[in-house]
N, C-alpha and C. Protein backbone atom coordinates (compact mmCIF):
# COMPACT_ATOMS: atom_id res chain seq x y z
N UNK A 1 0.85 -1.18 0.00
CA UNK A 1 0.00 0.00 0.00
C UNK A 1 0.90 1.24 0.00
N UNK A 2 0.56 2.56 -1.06
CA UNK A 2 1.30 3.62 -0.97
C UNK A 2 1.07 4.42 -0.02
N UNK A 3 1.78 5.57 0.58
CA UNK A 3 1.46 6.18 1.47
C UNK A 3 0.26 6.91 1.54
N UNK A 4 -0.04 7.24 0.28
CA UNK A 4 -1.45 7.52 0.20
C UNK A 4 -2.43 7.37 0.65
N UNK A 5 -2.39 5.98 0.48
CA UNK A 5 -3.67 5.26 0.76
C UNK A 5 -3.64 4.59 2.16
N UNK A 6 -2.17 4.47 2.42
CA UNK A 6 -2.06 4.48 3.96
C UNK A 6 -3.21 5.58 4.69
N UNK A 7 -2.67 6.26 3.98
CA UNK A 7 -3.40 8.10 5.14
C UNK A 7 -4.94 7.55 4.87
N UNK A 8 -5.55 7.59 4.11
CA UNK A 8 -7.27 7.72 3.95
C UNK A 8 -7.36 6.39 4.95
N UNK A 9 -6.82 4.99 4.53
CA UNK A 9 -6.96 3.91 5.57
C UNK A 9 -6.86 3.91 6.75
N UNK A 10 -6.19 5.19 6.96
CA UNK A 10 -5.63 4.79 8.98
C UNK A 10 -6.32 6.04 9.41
N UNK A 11 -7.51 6.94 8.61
CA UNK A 11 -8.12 7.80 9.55
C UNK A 11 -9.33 7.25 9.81
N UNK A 12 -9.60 8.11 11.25
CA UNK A 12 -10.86 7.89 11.88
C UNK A 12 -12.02 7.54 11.49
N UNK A 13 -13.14 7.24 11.53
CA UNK A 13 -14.90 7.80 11.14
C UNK A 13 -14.96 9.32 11.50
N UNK A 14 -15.66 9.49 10.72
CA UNK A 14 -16.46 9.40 9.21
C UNK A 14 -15.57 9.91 8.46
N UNK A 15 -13.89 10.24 8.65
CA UNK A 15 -12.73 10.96 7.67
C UNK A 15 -12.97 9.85 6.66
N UNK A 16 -12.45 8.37 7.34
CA UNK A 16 -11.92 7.18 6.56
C UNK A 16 -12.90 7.44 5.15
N UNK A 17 -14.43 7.22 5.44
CA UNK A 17 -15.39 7.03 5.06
C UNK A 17 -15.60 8.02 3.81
N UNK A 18 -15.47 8.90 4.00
CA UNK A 18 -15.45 10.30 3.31
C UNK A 18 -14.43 10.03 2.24
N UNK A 19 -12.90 10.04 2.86
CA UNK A 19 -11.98 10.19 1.65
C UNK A 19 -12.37 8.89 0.93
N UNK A 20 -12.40 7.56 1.58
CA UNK A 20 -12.70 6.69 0.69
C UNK A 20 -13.41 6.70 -0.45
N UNK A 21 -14.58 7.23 0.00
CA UNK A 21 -15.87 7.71 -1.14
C UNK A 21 -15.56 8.56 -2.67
N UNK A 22 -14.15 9.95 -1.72
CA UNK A 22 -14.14 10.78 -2.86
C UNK A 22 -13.00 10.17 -3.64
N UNK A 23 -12.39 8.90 -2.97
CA UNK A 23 -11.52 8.27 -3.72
C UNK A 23 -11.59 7.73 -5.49
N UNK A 24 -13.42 7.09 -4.82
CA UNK A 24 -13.74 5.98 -5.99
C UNK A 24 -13.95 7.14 -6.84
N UNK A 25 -14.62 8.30 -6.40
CA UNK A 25 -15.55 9.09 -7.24
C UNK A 25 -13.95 9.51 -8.67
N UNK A 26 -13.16 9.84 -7.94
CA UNK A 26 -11.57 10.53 -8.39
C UNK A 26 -11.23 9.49 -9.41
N UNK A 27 -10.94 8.56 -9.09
CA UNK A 27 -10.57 7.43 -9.45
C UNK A 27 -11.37 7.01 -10.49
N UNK A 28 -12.62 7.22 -10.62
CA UNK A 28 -13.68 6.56 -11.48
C UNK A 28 -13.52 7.67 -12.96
N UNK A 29 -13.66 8.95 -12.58
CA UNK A 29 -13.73 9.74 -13.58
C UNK A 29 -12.38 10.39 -13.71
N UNK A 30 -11.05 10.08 -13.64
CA UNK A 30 -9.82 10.70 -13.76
C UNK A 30 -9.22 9.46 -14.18
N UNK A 31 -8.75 8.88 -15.49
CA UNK A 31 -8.44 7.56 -15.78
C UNK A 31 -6.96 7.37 -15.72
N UNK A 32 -6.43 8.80 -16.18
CA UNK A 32 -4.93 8.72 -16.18
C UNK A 32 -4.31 10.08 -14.91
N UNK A 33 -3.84 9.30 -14.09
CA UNK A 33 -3.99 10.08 -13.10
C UNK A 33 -2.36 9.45 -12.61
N UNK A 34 -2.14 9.97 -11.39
CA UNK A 34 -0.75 9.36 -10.19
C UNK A 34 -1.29 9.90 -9.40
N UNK A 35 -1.47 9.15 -8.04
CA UNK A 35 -1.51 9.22 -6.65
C UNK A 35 -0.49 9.35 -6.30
N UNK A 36 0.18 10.58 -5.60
CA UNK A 36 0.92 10.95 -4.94
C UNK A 36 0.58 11.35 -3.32
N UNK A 37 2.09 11.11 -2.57
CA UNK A 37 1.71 11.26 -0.95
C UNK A 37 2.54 12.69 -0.81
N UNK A 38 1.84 13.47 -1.00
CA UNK A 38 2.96 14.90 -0.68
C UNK A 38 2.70 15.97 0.71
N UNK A 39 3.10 16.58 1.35
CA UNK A 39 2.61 17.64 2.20
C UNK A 39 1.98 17.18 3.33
N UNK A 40 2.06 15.47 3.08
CA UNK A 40 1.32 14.58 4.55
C UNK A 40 0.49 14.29 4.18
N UNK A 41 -0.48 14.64 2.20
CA UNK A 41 -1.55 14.40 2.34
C UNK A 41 -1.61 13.80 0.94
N UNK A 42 -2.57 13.03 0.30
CA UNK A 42 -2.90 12.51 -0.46
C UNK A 42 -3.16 13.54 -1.93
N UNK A 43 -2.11 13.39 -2.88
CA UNK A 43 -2.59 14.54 -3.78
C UNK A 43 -2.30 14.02 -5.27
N UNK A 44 -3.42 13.90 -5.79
CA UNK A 44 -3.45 13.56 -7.41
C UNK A 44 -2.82 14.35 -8.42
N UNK A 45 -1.72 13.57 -9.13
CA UNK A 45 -1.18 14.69 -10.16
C UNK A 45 -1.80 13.99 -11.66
N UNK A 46 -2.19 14.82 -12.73
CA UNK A 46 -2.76 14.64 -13.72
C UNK A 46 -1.75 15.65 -15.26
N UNK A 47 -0.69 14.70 -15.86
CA UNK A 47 -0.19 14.91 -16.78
C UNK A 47 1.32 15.64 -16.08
N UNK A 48 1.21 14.61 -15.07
CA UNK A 48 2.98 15.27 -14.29
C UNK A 48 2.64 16.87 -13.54
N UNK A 49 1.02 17.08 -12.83
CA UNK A 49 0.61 18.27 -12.35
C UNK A 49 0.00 18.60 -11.84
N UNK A 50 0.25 18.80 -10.43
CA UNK A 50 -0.72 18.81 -8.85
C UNK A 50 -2.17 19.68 -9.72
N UNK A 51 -2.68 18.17 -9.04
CA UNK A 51 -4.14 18.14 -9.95
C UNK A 51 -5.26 18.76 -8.48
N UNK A 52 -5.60 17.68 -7.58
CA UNK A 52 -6.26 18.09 -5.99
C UNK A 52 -5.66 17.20 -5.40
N UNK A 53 -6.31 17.56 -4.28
CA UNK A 53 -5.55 16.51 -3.07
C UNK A 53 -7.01 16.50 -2.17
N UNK A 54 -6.67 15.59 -1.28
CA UNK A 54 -7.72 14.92 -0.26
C UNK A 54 -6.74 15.77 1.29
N UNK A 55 -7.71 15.92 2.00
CA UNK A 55 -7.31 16.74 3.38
C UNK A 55 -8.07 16.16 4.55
N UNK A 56 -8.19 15.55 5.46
CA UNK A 56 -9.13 15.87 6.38
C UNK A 56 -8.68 16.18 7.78
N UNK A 57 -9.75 17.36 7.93
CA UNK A 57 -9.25 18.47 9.09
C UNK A 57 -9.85 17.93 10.00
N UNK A 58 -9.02 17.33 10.99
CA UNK A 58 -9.21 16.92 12.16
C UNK A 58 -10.62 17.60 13.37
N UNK A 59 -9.21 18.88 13.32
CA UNK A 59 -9.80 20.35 14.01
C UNK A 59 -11.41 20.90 14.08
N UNK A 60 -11.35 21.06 12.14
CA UNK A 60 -12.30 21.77 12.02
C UNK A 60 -13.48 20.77 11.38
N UNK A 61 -13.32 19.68 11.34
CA UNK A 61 -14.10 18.38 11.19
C UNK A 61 -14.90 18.54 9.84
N UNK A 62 -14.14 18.15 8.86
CA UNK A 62 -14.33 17.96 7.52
C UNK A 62 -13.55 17.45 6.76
N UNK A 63 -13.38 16.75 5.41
CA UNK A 63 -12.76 16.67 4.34
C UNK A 63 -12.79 17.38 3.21
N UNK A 64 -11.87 18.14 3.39
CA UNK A 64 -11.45 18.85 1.74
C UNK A 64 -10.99 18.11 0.59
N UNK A 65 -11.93 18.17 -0.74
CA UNK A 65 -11.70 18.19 -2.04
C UNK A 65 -11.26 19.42 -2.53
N UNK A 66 -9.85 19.56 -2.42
CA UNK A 66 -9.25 20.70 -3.78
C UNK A 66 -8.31 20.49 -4.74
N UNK A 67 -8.80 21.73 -4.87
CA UNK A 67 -8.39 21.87 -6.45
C UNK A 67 -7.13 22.59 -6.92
N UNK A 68 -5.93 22.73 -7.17
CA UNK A 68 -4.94 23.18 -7.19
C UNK A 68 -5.40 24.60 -8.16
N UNK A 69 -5.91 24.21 -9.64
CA UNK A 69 -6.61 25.49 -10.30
C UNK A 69 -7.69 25.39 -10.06
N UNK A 70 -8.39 25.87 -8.54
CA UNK A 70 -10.12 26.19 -8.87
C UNK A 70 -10.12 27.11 -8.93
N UNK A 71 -9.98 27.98 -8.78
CA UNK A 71 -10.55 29.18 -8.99
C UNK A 71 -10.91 29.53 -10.74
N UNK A 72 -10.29 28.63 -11.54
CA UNK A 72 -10.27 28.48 -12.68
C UNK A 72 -11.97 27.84 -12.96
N UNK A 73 -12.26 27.38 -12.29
CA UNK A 73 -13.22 25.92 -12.28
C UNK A 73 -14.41 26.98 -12.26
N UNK A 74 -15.41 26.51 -13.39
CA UNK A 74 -16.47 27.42 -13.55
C UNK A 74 -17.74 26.57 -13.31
N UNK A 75 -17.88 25.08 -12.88
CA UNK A 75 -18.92 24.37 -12.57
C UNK A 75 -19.32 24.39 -10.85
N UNK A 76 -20.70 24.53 -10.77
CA UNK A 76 -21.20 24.41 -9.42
C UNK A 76 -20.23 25.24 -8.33
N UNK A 77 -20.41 26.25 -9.25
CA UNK A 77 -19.49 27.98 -7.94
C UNK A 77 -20.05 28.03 -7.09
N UNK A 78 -21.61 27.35 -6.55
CA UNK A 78 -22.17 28.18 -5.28
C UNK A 78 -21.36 26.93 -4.23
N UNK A 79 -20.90 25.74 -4.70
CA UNK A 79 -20.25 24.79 -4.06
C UNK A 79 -18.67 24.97 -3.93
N UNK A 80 -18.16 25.92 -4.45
CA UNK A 80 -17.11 26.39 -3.91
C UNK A 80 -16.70 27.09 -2.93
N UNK A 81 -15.14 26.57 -2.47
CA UNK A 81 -15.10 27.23 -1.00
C UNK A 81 -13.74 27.65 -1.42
N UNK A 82 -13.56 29.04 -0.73
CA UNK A 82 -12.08 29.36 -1.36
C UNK A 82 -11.30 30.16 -0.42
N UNK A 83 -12.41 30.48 0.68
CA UNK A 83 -11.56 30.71 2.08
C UNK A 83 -10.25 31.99 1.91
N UNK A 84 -10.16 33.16 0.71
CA UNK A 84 -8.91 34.07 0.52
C UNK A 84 -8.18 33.34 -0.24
N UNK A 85 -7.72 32.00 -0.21
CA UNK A 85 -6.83 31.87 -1.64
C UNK A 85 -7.27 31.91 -2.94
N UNK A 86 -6.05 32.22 -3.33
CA UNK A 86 -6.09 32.73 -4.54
C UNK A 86 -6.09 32.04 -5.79
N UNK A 87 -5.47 30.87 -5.51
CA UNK A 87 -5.71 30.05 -6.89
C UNK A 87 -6.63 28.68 -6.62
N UNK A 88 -6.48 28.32 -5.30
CA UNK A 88 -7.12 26.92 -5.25
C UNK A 88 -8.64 27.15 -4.49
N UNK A 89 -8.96 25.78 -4.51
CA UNK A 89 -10.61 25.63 -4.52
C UNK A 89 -10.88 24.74 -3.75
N UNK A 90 -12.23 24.10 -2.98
CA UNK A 90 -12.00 23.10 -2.29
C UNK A 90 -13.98 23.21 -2.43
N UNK A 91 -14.22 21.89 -2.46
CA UNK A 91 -15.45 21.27 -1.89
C UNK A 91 -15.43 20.64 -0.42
N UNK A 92 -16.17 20.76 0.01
CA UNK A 92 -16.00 20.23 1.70
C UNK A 92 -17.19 19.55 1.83
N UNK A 93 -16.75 18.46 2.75
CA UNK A 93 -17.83 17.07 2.84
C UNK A 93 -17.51 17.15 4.88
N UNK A 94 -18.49 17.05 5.59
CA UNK A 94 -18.51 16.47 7.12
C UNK A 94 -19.12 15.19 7.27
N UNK A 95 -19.94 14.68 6.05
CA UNK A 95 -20.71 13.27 6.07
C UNK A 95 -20.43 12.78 4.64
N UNK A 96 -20.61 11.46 4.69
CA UNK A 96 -20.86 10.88 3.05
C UNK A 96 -21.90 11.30 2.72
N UNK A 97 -23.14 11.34 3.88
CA UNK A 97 -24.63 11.74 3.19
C UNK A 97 -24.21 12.90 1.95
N UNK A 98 -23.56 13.87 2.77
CA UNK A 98 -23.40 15.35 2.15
C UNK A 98 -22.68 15.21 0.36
N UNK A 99 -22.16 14.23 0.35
CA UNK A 99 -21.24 13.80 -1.07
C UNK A 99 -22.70 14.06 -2.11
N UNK A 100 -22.48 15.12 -3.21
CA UNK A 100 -23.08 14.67 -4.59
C UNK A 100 -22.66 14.17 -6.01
N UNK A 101 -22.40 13.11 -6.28
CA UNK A 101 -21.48 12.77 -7.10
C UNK A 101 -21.32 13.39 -7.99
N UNK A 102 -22.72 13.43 -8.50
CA UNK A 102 -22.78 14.06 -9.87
C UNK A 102 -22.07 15.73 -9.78
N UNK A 103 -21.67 16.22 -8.95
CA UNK A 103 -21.29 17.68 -8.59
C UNK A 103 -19.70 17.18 -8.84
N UNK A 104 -19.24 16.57 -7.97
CA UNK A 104 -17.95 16.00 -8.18
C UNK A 104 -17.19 15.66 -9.35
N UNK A 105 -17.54 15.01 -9.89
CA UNK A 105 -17.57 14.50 -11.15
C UNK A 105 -17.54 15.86 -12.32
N UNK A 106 -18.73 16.64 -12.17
CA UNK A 106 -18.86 17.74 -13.20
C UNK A 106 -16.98 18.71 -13.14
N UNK A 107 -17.44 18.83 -11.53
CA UNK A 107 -16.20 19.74 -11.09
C UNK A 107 -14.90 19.01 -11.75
N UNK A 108 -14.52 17.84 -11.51
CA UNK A 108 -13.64 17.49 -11.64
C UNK A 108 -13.23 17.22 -13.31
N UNK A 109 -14.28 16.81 -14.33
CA UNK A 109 -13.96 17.28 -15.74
C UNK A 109 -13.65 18.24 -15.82
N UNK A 110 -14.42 19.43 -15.43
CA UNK A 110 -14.22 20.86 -15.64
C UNK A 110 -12.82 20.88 -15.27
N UNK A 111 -12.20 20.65 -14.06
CA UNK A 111 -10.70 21.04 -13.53
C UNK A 111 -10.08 20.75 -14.73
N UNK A 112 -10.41 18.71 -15.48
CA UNK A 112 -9.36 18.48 -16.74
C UNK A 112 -9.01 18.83 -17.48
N UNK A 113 -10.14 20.10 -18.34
CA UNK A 113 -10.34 20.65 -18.89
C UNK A 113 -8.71 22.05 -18.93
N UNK A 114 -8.59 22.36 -17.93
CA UNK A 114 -7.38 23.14 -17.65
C UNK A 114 -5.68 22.48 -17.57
N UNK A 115 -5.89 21.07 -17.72
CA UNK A 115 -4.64 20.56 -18.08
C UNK A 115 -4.24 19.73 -19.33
């Protein structure tokens, strides 16, 4: 197992649960991809190029989906969270309930679209 997938495997409920989920979703619609373990955290590069990464905040009790270029990303803006930075983007999940795939998925063509 890569370190990657170490990290999503060895966190808590409902983290485990969560990244797992946005795993398949990543995984399902990103065909040529590399899982990389960088920064402590799980981060997809797409054509040799920090694509998003998986986060989950202990602290502030959520999992971040971002996006290295969201701010670029013009699908489902009212679902963007961008918190002052300037180039990246993030969807945030506290439950699987909360996951919409079909949002995910859109977002995440749209990101391909920029590499």
């Amino acid at each position: 197992m890569n370190p990657a997938e170490d990290y999503i495997i060895k966190q808590p409920e409902p983290y485990r649960s969560i990244l797992l989920h946005l795993q398949v979703i990543i995984e399902y619609t990103i065909t040529d991809f590399e899982l990389k373990y960088k920064w402590s955290i799980p981060f997809y590069y797409v054509n040799g190029m920090p694509f998003c990464y998986l986060n989950a905040s202990h602290k502030k009790q959520f999992v971040d989906l971002a996006f290295v270029k969201g701010t670029q990303i013009t699908a489902y803006k009212s679902h963007h969270i961008t918190e002052n930075r300037k180039k990246m983007m993030s969807l945030r999940y506290q439950s699987v309930d909360e996951i919409k795939d079909t949002v995910i998925i859109t977002v995440l063509k749209d990101a391909l679209t920029l590499y």
